[in-house]
Protein backbone atom coordinates (compact mmCIF):
# COMPACT_ATOMS: atom_id res chain seq x y z
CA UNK A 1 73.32 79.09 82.80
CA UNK A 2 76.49 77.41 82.24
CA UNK A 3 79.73 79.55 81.78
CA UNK A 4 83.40 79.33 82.14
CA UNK A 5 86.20 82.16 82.78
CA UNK A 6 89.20 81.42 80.76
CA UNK A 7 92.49 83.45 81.06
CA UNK A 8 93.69 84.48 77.93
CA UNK A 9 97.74 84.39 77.29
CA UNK A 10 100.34 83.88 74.39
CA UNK A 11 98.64 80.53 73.43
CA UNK A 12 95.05 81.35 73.08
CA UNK A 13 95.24 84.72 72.48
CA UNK A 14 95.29 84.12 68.29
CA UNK A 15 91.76 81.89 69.04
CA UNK A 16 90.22 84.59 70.90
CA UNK A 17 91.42 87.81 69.79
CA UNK A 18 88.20 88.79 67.30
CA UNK A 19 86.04 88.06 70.45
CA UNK A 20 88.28 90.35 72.58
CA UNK A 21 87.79 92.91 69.94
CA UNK A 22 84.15 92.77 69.70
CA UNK A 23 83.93 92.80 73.35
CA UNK A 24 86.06 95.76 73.72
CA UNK A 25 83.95 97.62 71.09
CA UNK A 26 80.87 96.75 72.34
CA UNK A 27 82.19 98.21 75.90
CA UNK A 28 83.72 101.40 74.32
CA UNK A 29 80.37 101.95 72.53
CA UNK A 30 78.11 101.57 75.01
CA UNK A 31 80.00 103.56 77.57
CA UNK A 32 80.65 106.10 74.46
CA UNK A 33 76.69 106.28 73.91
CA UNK A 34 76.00 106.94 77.92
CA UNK A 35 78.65 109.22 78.60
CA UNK A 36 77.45 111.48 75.24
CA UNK A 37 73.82 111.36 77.02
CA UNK A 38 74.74 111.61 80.51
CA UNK A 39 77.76 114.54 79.84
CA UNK A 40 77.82 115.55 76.21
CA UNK A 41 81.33 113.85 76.09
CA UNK A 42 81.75 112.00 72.99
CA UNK A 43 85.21 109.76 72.54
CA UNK A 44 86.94 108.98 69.55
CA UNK A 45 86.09 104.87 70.13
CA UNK A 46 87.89 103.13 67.03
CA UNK A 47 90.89 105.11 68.46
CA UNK A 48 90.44 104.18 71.79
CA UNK A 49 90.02 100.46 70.51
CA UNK A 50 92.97 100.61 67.60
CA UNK A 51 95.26 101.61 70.65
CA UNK A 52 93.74 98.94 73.06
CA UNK A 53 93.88 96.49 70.13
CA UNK A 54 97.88 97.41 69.67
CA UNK A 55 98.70 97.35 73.61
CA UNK A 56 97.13 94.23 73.90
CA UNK A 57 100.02 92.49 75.34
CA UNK A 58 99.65 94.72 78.27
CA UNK A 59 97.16 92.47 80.01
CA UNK A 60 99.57 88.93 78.79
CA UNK A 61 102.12 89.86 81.35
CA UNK A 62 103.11 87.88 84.73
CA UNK A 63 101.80 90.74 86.22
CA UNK A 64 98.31 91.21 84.30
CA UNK A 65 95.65 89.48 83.35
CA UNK A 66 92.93 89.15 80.32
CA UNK A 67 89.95 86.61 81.35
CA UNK A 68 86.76 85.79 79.02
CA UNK A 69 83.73 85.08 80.42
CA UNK A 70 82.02 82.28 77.77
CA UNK A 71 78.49 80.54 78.22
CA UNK A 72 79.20 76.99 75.36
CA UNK A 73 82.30 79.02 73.57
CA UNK A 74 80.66 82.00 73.28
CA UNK A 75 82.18 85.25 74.83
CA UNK A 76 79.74 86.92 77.05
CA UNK A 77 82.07 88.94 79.25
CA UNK A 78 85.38 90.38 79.75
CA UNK A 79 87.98 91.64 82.47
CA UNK A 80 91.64 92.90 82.26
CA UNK A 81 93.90 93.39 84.62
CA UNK A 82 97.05 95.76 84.46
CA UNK A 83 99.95 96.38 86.71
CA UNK A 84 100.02 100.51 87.85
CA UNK A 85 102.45 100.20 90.33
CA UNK A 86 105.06 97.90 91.79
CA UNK A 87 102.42 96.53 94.00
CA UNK A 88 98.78 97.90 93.15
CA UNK A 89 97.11 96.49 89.78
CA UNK A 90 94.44 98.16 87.97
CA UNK A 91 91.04 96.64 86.63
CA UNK A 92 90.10 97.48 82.85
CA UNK A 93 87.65 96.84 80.88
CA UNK A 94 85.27 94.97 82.93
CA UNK A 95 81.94 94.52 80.70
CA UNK A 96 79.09 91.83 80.49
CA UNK A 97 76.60 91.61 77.62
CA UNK A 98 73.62 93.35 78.32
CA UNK A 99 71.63 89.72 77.57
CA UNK A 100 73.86 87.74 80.32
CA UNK A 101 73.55 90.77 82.76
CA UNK A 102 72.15 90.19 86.19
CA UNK A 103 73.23 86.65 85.82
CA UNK A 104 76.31 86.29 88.16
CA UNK A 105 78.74 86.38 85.52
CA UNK A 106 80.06 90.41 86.39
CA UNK A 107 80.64 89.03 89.75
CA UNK A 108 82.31 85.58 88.69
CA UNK A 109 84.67 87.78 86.44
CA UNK A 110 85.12 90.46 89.66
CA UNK A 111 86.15 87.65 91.89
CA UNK A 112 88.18 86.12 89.49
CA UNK A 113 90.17 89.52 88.96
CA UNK A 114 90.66 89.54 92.71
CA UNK A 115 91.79 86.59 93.18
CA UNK A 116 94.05 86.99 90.22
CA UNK A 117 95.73 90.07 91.71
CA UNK A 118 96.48 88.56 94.65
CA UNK A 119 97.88 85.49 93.10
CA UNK A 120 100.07 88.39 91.24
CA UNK A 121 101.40 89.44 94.48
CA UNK A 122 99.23 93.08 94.22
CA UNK A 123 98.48 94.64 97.82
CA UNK A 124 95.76 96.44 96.20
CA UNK A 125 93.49 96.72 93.27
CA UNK A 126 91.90 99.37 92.25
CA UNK A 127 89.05 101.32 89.32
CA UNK A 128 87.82 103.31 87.63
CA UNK A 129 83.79 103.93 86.31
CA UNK A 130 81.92 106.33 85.24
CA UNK A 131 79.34 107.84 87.56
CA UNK A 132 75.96 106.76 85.81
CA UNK A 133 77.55 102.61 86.30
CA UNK A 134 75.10 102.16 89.26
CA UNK A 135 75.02 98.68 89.28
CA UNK A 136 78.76 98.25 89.12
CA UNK A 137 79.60 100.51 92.04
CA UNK A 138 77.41 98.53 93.76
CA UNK A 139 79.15 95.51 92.91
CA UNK A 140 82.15 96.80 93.67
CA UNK A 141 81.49 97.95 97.17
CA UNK A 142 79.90 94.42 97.77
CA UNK A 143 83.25 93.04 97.43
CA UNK A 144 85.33 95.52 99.12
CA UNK A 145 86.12 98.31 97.32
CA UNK A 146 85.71 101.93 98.74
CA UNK A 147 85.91 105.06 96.37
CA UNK A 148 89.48 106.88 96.54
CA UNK A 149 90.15 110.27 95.17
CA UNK A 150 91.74 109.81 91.65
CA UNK A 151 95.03 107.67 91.13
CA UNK A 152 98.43 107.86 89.58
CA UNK A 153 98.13 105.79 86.44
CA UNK A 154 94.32 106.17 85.73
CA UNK A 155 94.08 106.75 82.16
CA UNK A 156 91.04 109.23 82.91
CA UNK A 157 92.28 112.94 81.95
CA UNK A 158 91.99 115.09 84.57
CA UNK A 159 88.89 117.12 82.71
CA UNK A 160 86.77 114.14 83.13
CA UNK A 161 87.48 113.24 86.68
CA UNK A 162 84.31 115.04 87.93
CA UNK A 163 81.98 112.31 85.78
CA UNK A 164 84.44 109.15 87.34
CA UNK A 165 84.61 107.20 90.68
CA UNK A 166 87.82 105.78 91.42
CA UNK A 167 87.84 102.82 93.86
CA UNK A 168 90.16 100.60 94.92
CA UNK A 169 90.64 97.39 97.35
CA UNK A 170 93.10 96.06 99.61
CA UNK A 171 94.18 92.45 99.23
């Protein structure tokens, strides 16, 4: 397989932004589906994407990052990166399609979101999944990243930190 990571900014975002979308609904659904089976927690997902839609800029910043994963121009994966602190970014958003999974391409888009932060100037990165994301915790631990209690800037509300890991890395 044959596929590229390409950083999204101010230039491509107009080219790419329906992709984005879909990819950030597919994420928000699938995760919405799990966590309703897992925990009986059901989100309200076209708010949660209306607001990430809006707040896009967020991850066009100096200090954050948006990078599609493509296989011949199509979008098969996605990672954002935003700023939490002065010195600590935050990964968001990280999904593959189930069909590319188990490919290389969640790890090609973790490493490039590490490398990324540092280039940022970040000391530390750092996460947070829910606990039935198996796979990805053990991806993340593979690359460094240790589980923390929860964080100052997670957008996970305190009543569902008992169904999160938080993680983070040094850089």
């Amino acid at each position: 397989m044959d596929y590229t990571i390409v950083r999204i900014n101010a230039n491509n975002l107009h080219k790419n932004i329906e992709e984005i979308q879909e990819l950030f609904w597919e994420y928000l659904e699938w995760a919405n589906g799990r966590l309703n089976k897992e925990y009986s927690i059901n989100l309200d997902i076209k708010s949660i994407l209306e607001q990430d839609m809006e707040k896009l800029e967020v991850f066009l910043y100096s200090y954050s990052r948006l990078l599609l994963a493509k296989e011949d121009d199509f979008p098969v994966g996605i990672v954002c990166i935003r700023k939490i602190l002065a010195d600590v970014g935050e990964i968001k958003r990280m999904y593959v399609r189930p069909k590319f999974r188990g490919q290389g391409i969640g790890k090609s888009l973790l490493d490039s979101a590490i490398v990324e932060s540092r280039d940022i100037g970040y000391s530390k990165i750092r996460l947070d999944s829910t606990k039935f994301m198996n796979t990805a915790h053990a991806l993340y631990k593979s690359t460094g990243f240790y589980e923390i209690d929860p964080y100052i800037g997670s957008e996970i509300p305190p009543r569902f930190h008992q169904y999160w890991i938080f993680m983070e890395k040094q850089l």
